[in-house]
C-alpha atoms as a PDB file:
ATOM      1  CA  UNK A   1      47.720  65.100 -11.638  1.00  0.00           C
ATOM      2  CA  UNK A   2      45.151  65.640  -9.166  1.00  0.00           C
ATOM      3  CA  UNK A   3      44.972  62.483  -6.444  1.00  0.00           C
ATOM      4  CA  UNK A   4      41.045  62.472  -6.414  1.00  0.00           C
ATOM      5  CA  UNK A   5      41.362  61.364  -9.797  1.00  0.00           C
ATOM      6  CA  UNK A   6      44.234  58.850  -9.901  1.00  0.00           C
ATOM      7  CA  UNK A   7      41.986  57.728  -6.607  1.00  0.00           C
ATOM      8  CA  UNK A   8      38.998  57.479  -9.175  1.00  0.00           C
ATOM      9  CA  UNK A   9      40.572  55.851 -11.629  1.00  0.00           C
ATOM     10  CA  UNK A  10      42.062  53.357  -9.871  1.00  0.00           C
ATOM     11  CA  UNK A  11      39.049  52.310  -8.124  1.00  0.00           C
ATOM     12  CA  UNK A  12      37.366  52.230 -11.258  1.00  0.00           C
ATOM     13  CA  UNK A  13      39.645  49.708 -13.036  1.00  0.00           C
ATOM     14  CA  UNK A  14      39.720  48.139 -10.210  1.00  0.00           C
ATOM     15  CA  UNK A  15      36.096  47.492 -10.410  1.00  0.00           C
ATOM     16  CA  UNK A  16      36.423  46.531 -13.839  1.00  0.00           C
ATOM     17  CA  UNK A  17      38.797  43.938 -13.419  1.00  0.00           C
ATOM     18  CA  UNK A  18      36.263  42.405 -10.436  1.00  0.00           C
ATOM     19  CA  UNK A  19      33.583  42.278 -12.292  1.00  0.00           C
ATOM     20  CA  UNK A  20      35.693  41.139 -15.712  1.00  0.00           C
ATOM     21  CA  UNK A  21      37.011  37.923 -13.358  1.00  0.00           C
ATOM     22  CA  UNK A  22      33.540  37.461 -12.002  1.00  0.00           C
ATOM     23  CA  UNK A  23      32.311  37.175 -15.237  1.00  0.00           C
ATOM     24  CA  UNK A  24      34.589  34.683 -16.458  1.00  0.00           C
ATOM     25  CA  UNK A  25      34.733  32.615 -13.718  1.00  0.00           C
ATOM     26  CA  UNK A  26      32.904  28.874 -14.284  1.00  0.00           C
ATOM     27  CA  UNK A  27      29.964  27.983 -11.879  1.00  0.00           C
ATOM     28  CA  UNK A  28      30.131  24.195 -10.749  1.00  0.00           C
ATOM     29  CA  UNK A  29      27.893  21.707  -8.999  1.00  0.00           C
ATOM     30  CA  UNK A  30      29.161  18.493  -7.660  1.00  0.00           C
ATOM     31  CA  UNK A  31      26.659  15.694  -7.174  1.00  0.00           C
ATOM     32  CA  UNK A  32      27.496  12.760  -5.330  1.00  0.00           C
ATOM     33  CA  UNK A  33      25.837   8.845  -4.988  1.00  0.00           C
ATOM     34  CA  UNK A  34      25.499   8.770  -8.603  1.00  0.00           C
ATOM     35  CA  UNK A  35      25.477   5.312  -9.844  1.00  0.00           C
ATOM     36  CA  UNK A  36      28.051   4.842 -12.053  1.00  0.00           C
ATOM     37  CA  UNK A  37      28.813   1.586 -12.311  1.00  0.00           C
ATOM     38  CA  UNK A  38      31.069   1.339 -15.704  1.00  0.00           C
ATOM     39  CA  UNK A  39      32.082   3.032 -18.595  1.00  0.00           C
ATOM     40  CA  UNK A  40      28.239   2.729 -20.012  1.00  0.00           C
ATOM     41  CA  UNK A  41      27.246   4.900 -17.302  1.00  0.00           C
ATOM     42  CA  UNK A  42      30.024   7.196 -17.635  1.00  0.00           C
ATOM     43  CA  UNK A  43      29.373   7.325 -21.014  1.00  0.00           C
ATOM     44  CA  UNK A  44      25.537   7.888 -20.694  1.00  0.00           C
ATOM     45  CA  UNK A  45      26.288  10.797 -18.237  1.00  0.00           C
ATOM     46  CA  UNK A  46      28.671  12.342 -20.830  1.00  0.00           C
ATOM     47  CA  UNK A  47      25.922  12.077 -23.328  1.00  0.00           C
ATOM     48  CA  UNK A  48      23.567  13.908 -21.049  1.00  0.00           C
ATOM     49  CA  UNK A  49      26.108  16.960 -20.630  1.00  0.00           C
ATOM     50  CA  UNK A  50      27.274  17.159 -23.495  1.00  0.00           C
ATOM     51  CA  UNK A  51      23.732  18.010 -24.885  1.00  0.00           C
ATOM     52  CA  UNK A  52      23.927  21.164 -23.043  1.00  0.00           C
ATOM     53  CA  UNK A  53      25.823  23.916 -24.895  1.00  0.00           C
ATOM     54  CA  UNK A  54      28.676  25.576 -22.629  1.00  0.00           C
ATOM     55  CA  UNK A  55      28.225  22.368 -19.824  1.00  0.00           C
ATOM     56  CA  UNK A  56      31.245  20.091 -18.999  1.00  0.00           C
ATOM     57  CA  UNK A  57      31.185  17.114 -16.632  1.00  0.00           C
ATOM     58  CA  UNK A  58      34.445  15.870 -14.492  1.00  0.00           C
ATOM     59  CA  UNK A  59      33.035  12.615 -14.213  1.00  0.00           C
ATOM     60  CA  UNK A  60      34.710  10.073 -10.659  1.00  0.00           C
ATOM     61  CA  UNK A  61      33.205   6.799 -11.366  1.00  0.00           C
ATOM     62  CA  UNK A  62      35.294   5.310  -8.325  1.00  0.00           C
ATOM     63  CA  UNK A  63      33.807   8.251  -5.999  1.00  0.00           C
ATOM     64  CA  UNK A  64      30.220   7.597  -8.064  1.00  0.00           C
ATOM     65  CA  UNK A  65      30.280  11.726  -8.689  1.00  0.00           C
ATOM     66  CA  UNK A  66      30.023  14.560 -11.388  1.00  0.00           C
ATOM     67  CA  UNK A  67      31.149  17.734 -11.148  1.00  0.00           C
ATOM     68  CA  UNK A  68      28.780  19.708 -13.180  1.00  0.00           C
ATOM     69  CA  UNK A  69      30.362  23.017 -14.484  1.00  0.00           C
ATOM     70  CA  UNK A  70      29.594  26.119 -17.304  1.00  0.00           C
ATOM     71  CA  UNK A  71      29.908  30.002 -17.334  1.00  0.00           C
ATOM     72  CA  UNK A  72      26.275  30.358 -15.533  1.00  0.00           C
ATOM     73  CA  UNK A  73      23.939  28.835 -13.103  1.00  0.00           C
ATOM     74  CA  UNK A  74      21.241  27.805 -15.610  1.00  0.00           C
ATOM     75  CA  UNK A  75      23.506  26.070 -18.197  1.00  0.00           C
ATOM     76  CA  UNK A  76      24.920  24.390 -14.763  1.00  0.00           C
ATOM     77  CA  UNK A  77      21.009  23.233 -14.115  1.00  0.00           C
ATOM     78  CA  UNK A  78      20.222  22.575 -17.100  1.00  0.00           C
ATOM     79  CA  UNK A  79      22.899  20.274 -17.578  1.00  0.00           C
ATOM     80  CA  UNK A  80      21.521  18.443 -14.158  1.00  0.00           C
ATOM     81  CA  UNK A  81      18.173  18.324 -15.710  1.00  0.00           C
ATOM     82  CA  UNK A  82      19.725  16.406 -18.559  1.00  0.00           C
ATOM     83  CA  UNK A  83      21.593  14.545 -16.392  1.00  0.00           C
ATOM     84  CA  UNK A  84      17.888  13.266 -14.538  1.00  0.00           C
ATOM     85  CA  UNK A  85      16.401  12.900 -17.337  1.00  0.00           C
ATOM     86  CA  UNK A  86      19.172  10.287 -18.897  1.00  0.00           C
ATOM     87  CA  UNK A  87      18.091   7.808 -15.833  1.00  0.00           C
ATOM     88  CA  UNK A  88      20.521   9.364 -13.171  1.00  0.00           C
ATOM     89  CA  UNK A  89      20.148  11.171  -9.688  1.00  0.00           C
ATOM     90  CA  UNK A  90      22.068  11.830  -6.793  1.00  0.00           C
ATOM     91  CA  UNK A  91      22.418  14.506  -3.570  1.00  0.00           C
ATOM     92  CA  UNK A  92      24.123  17.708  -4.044  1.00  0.00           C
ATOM     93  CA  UNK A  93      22.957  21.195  -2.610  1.00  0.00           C
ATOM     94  CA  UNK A  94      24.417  23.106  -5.602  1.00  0.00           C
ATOM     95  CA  UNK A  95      21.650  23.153  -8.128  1.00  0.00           C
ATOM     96  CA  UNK A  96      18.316  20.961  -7.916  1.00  0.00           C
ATOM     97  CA  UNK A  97      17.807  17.709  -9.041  1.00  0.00           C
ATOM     98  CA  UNK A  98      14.190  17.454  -9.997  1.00  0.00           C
ATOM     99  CA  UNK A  99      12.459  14.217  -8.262  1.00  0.00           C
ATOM    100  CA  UNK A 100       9.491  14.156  -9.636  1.00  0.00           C
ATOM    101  CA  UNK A 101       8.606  10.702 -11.137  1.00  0.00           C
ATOM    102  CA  UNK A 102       4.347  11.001 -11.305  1.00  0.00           C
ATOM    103  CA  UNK A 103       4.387   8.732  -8.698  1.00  0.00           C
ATOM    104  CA  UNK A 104       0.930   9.638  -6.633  1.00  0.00           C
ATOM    105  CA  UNK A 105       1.795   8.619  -3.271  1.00  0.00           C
ATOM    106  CA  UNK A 106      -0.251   5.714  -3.607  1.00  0.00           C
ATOM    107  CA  UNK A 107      -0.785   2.082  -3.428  1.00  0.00           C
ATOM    108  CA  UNK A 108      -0.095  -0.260  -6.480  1.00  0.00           C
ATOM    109  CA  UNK A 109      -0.044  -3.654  -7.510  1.00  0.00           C
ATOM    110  CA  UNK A 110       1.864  -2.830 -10.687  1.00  0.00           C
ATOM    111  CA  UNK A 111       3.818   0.087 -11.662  1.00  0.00           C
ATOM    112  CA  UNK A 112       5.472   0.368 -15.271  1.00  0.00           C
ATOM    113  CA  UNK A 113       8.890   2.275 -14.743  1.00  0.00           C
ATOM    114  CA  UNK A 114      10.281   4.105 -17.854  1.00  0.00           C
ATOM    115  CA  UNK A 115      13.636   6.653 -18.017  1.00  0.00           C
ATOM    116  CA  UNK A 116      15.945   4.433 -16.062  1.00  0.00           C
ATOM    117  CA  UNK A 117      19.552   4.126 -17.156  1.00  0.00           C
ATOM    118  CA  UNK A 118      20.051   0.259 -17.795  1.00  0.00           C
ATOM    119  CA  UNK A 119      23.411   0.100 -19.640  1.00  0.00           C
ATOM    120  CA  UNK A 120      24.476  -3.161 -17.901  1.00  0.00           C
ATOM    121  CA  UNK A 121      23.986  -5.954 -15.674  1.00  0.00           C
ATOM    122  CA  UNK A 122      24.841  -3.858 -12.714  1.00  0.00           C
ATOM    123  CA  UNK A 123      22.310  -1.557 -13.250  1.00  0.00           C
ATOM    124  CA  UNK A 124      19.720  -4.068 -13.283  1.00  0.00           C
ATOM    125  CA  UNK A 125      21.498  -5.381  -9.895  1.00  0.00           C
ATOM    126  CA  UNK A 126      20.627  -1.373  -8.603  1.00  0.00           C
ATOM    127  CA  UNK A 127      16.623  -1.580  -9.580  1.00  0.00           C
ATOM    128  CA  UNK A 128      17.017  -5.221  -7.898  1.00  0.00           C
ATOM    129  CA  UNK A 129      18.208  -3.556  -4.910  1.00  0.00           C
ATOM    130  CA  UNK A 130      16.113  -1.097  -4.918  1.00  0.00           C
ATOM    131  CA  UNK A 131      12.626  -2.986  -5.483  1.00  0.00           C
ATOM    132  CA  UNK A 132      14.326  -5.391  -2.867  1.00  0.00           C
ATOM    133  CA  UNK A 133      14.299  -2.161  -0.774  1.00  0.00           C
ATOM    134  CA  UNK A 134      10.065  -1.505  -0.740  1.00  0.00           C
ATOM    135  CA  UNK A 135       7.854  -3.109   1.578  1.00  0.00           C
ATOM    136  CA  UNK A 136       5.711  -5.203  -0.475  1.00  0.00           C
ATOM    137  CA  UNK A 137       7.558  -4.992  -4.153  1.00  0.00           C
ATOM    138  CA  UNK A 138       7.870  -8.202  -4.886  1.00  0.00           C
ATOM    139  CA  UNK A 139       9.011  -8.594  -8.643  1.00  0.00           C
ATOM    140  CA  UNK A 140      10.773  -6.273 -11.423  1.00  0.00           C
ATOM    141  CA  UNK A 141      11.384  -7.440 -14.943  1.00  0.00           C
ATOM    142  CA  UNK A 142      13.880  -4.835 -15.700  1.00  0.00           C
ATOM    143  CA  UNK A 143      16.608  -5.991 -18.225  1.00  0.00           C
ATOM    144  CA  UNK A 144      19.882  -4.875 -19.261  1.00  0.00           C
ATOM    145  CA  UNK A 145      19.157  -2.347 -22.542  1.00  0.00           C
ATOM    146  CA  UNK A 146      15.271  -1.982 -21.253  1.00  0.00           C
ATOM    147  CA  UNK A 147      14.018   1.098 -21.893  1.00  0.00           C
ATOM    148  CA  UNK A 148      10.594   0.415 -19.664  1.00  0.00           C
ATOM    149  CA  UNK A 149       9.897  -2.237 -16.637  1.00  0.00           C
ATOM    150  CA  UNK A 150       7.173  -3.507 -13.990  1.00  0.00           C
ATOM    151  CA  UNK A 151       7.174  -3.998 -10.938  1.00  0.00           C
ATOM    152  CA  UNK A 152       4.769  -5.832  -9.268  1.00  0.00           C
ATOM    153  CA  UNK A 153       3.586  -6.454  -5.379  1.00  0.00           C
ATOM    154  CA  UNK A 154       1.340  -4.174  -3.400  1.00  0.00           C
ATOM    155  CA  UNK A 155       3.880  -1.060  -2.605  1.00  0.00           C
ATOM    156  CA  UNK A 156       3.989   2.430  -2.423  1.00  0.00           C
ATOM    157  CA  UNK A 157       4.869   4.221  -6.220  1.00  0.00           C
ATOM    158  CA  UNK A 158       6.850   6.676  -4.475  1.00  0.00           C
ATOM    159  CA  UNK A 159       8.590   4.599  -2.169  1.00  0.00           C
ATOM    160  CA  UNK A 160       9.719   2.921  -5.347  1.00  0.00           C
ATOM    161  CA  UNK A 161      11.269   5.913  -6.498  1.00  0.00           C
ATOM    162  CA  UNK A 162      12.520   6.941  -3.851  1.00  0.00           C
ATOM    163  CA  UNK A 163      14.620   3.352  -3.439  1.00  0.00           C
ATOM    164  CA  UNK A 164      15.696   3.837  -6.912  1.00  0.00           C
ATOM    165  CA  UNK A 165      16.947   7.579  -6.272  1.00  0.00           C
ATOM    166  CA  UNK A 166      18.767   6.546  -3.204  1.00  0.00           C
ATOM    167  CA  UNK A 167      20.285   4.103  -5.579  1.00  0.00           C
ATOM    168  CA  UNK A 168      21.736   6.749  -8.007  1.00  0.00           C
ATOM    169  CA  UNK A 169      19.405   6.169 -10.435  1.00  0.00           C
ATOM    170  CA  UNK A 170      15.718   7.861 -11.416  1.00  0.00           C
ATOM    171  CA  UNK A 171      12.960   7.228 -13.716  1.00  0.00           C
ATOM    172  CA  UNK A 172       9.281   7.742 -14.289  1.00  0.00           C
ATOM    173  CA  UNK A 173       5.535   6.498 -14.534  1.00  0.00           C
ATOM    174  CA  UNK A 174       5.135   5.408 -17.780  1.00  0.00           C
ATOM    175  CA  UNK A 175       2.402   6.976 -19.672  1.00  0.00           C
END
């Protein structure tokens, strides 16, 4: 047999078999500071994955993260979009976490917060924390269960958000 071919045809399955393991290998994104405070918010995270086809979550509730993982980047990002818009957030460089809340930057003297995860009495201790946070929030109604919630004061909207986000958690204007 001639060795330019055995040459060729070793290199070729050789290629094969790179690009056969590349293509079944899993993409993951871990993302870290998520709040996670009990099996609610495990639970609520699990929900939010597992509405993504092809998306698993390896959820650390101790370490507060979630390893997102699937066979591509965008069912890996668009199980972190579900995972954002089910009320959580957190830091990771892997995929993006999208931040916007419609906050305008601006001064308020009332802000009505939907989209936040409030499973328990801990969570509402993280939005208390977090309002506690802004200069010039001064009160939150947010309840466990609550779907919605106002703050009141004379703060910045996006400093708001931003105290809840550092917090693990995210939400939105309400419309």
């Amino acid at each position: 047999m001639n060795s330019n071919l055995v040459k060729t045809a070793i290199l070729s399955l050789t290629a094969l078999f790179t690009v056969s393991v590349a293509a079944s290998a899993e993409v993951a994104a871990k993302i870290s500071d998520v709040h996670l405070c009990c099996k609610g918010c495990v639970n609520g995270v699990q929900k939010a994955v597992d509405s993504v086809d092809g998306a698993k979550a390896s959820i650390d509730s101790d370490a507060g993260t979630v390893e997102l993982s699937g066979p591509d980047r965008a069912t890996v990002q668009k199980a972190a979009d579900a995972l954002v818009k089910a009320g959580y957030f957190g830091k990771t460089e892997a995929v993006k976490l999208d931040s916007s809340t419609g906050a305008k930057d601006q001064k308020v003297q009332s802000l009505r917060v939907e989209g936040v995860h409030l499973c328990c009495g801990k969570c509402v201790k993280a939005v208390d924390k977090a309002v506690k946070s802004v200069p010039g929030a001064k009160e939150h109604n947010a309840v466990k269960g609550a779907k919605a919630f106002d703050v009141t004061g004379d703060f910045s909207d996006k400093d708001l958000f931003t105290a809840l986000q550092k917090e693990g958690l995210t939400g939105h204007v309400a419309k």
